[in-house]
Every structure is written in C-alpha cells, then in structure tokens.
C-alpha atoms as a PDB file:
ATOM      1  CA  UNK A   1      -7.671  31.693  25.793  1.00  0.00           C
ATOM      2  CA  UNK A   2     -10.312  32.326  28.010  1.00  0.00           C
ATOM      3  CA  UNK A   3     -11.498  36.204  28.222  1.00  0.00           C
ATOM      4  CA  UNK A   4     -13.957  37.377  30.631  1.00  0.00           C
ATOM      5  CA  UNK A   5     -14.986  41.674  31.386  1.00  0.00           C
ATOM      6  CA  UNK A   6     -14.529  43.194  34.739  1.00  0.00           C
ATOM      7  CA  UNK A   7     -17.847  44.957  33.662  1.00  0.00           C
ATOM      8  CA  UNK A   8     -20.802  44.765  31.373  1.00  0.00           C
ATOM      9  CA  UNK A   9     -19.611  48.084  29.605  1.00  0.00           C
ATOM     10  CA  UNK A  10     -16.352  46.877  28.351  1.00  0.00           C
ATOM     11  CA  UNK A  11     -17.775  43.193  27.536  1.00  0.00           C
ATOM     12  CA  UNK A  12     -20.410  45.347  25.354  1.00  0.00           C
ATOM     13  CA  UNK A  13     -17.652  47.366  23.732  1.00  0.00           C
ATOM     14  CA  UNK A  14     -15.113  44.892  23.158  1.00  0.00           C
ATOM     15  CA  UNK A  15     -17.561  42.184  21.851  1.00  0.00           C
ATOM     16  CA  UNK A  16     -19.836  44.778  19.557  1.00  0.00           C
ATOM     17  CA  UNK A  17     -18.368  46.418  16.713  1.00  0.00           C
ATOM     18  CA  UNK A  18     -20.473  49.116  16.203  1.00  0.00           C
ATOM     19  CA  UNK A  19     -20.116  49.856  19.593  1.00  0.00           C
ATOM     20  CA  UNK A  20     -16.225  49.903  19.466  1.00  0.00           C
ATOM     21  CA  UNK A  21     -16.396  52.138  16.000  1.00  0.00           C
ATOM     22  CA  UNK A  22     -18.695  54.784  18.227  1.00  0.00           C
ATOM     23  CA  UNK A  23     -16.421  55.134  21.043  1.00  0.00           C
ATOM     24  CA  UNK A  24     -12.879  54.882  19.514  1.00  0.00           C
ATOM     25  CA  UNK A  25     -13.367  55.398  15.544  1.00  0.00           C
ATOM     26  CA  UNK A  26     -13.011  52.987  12.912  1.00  0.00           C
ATOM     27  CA  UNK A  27      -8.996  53.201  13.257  1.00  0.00           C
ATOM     28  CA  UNK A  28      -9.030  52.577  16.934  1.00  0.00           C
ATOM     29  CA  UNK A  29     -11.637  49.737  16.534  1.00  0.00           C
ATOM     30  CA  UNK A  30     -10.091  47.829  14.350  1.00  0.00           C
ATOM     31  CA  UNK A  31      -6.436  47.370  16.550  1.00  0.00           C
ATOM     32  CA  UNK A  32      -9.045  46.498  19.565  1.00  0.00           C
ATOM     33  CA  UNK A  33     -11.181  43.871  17.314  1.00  0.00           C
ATOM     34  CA  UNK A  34      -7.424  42.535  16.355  1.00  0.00           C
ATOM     35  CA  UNK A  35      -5.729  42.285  19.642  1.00  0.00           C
ATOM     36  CA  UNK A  36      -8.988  40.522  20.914  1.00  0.00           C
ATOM     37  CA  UNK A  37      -9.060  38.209  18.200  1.00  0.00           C
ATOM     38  CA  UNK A  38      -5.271  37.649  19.347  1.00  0.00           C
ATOM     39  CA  UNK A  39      -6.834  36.884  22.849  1.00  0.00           C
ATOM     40  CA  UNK A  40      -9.551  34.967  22.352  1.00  0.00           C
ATOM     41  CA  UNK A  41      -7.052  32.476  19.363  1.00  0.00           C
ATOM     42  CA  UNK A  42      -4.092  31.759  21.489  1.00  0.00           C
ATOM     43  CA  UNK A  43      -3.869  29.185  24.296  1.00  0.00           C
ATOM     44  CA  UNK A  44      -1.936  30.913  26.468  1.00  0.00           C
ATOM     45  CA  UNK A  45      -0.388  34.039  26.898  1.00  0.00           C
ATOM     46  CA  UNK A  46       3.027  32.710  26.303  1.00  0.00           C
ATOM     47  CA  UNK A  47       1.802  32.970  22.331  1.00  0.00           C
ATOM     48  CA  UNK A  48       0.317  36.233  22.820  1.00  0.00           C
ATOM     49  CA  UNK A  49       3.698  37.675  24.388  1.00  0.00           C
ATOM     50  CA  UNK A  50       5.032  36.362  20.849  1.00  0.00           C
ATOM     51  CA  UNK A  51       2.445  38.495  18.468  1.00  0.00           C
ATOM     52  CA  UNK A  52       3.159  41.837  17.561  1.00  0.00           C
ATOM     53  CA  UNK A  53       1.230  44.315  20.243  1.00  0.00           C
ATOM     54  CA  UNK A  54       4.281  44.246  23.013  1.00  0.00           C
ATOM     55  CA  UNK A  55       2.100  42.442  25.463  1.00  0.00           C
ATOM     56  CA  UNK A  56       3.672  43.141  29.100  1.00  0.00           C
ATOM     57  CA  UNK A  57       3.651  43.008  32.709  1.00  0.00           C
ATOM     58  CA  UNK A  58       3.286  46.404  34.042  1.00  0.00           C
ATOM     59  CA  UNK A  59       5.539  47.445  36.472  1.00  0.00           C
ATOM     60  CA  UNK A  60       5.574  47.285  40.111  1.00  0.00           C
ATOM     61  CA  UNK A  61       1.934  45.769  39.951  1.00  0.00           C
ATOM     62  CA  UNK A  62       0.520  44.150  43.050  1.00  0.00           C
ATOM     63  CA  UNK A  63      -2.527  42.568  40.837  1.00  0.00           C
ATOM     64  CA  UNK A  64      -0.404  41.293  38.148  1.00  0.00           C
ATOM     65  CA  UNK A  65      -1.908  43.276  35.721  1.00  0.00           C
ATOM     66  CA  UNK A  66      -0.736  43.417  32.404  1.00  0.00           C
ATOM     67  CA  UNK A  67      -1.364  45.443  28.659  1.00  0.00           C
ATOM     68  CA  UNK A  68      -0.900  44.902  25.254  1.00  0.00           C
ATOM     69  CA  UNK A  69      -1.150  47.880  22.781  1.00  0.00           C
ATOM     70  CA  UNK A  70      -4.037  48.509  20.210  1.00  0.00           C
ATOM     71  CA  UNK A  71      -2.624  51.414  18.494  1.00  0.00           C
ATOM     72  CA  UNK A  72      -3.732  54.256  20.264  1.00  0.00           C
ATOM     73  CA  UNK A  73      -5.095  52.669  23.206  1.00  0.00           C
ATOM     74  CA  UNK A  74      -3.948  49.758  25.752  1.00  0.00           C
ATOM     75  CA  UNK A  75      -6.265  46.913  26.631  1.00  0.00           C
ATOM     76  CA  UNK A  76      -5.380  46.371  30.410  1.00  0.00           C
ATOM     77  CA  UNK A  77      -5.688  42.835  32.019  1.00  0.00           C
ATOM     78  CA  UNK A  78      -5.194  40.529  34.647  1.00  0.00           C
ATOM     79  CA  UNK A  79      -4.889  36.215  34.736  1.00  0.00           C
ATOM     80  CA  UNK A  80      -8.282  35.536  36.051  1.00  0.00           C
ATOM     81  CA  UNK A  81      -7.168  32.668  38.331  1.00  0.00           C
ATOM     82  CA  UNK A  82      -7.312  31.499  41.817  1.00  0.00           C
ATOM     83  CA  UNK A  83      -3.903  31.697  42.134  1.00  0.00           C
ATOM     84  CA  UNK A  84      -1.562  33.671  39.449  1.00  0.00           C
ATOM     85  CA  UNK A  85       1.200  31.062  38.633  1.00  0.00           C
ATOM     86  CA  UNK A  86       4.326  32.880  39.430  1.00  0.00           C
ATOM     87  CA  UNK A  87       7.868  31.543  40.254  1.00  0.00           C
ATOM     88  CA  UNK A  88      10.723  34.198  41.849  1.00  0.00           C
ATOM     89  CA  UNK A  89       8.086  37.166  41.362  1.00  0.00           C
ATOM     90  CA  UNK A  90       7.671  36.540  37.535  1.00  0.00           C
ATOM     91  CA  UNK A  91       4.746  35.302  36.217  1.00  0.00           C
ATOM     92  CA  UNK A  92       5.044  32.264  34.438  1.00  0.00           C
ATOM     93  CA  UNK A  93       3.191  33.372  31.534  1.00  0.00           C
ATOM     94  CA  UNK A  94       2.673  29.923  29.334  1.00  0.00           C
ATOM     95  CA  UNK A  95       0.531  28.881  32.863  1.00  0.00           C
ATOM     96  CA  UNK A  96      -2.435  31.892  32.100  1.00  0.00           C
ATOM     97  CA  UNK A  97      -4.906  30.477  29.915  1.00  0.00           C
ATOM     98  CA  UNK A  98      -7.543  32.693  31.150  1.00  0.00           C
ATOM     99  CA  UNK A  99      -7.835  36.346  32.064  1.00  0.00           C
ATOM    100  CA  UNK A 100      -9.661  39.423  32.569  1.00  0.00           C
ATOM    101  CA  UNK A 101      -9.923  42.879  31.150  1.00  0.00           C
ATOM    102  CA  UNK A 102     -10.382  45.473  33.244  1.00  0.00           C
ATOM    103  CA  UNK A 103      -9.785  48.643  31.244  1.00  0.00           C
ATOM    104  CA  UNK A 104      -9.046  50.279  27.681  1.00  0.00           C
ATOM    105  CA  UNK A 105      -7.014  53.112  28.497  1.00  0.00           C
ATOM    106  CA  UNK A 106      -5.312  55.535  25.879  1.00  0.00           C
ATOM    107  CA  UNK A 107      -1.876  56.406  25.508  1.00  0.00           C
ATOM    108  CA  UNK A 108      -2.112  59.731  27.248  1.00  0.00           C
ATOM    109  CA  UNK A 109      -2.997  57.410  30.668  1.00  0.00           C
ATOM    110  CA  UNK A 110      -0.794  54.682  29.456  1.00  0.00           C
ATOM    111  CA  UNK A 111      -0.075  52.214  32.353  1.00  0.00           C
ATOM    112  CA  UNK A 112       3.866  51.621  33.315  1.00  0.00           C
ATOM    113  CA  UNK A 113       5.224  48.622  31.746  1.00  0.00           C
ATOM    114  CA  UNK A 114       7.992  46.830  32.792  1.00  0.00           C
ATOM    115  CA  UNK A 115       9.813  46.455  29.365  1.00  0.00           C
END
C-alpha cells in the first residue's frame, strides 16, 4: 500500500528507527516498525483489516479516519484519495490502496473505534 505523512515529523519518526527508539522506547518502536511494515506490504487495507493489530474505523468519523494498534500506542490514518470509496456509509475497505497517517497517539488518548 501506498503510505504518505500528514507532516515531516511523523514521516521522520515512522521511517527512522533511531528516531522511533528515542521517542517511544525500544518496546514501543518495534510494534510501530511492525504495523508499518504491515502497511507498507499489503495491497489494500482489506489484508491489513485481516493481520493481527485490530485495524478499525473509528467511530462517528466525518474524515474516515481509522487506527490500528501498536501496543501501547495507535497509528491514526485516513485513505488518502480523492474520493473515499464508500457504499451505505461503510467504507469499502479492499478499494484503499493508499493512505495517510496523521497521528501516533497513546492509549491514554486512544481514538473511539467502532468495533
């Protein structure tokens, strides 16, 4: 899948280990290298809703943002598409092959999820 960073700062800490081991920890770092290794190998997120990491929509969300878990943290993203491929008010996830992260947040300012 295609990944691209709302900003320069989170492109720098999700691409750079050393710079993810500094701000999270070596623990931390290493579910955040996984879960973008997830991203970057699958074609769609179809596959990643499949992998362990409860990938989800969150709830109620306007942007159609959406999180998968990396331990104690969330990476929070959104399809980075003209238009988000939706049918009924679902998003038709095998249809987002490209997306952007817009925030690491941890579990104490966890996003709502819808599942």
């Amino acid at each position: 899948m295609d990944v691209l960073f709302a900003t320069e700062e989170l492109a720098t800490v999700l691409v750079k280990r050393a710079m993810r081991i500094a701000r999270f920890g070596p623990e931390a770092a290493a579910y955040l290298d996984l879960r973008m290794q997830q991203l970057w190998g699958v074609p769609s997120l179809e596959q990643m809703r499949q992998l362990p990491g409860r990938c989800r929509e969150l709830e109620g969300d306007p942007d159609w943002r959406l999180a998968v878990d990396a331990r104690k943290h969330q990476l929070v993203f959104r399809p980075a598409l003209d238009a988000v491929p939706h049918v009924g008010g679902k998003l038709v996830w095998d249809a987002v092959d490209r997306i952007m992260i817009t925030d690491i947040v941890d579990d104490h300012r966890s996003p709502r999820s819808s599942t």
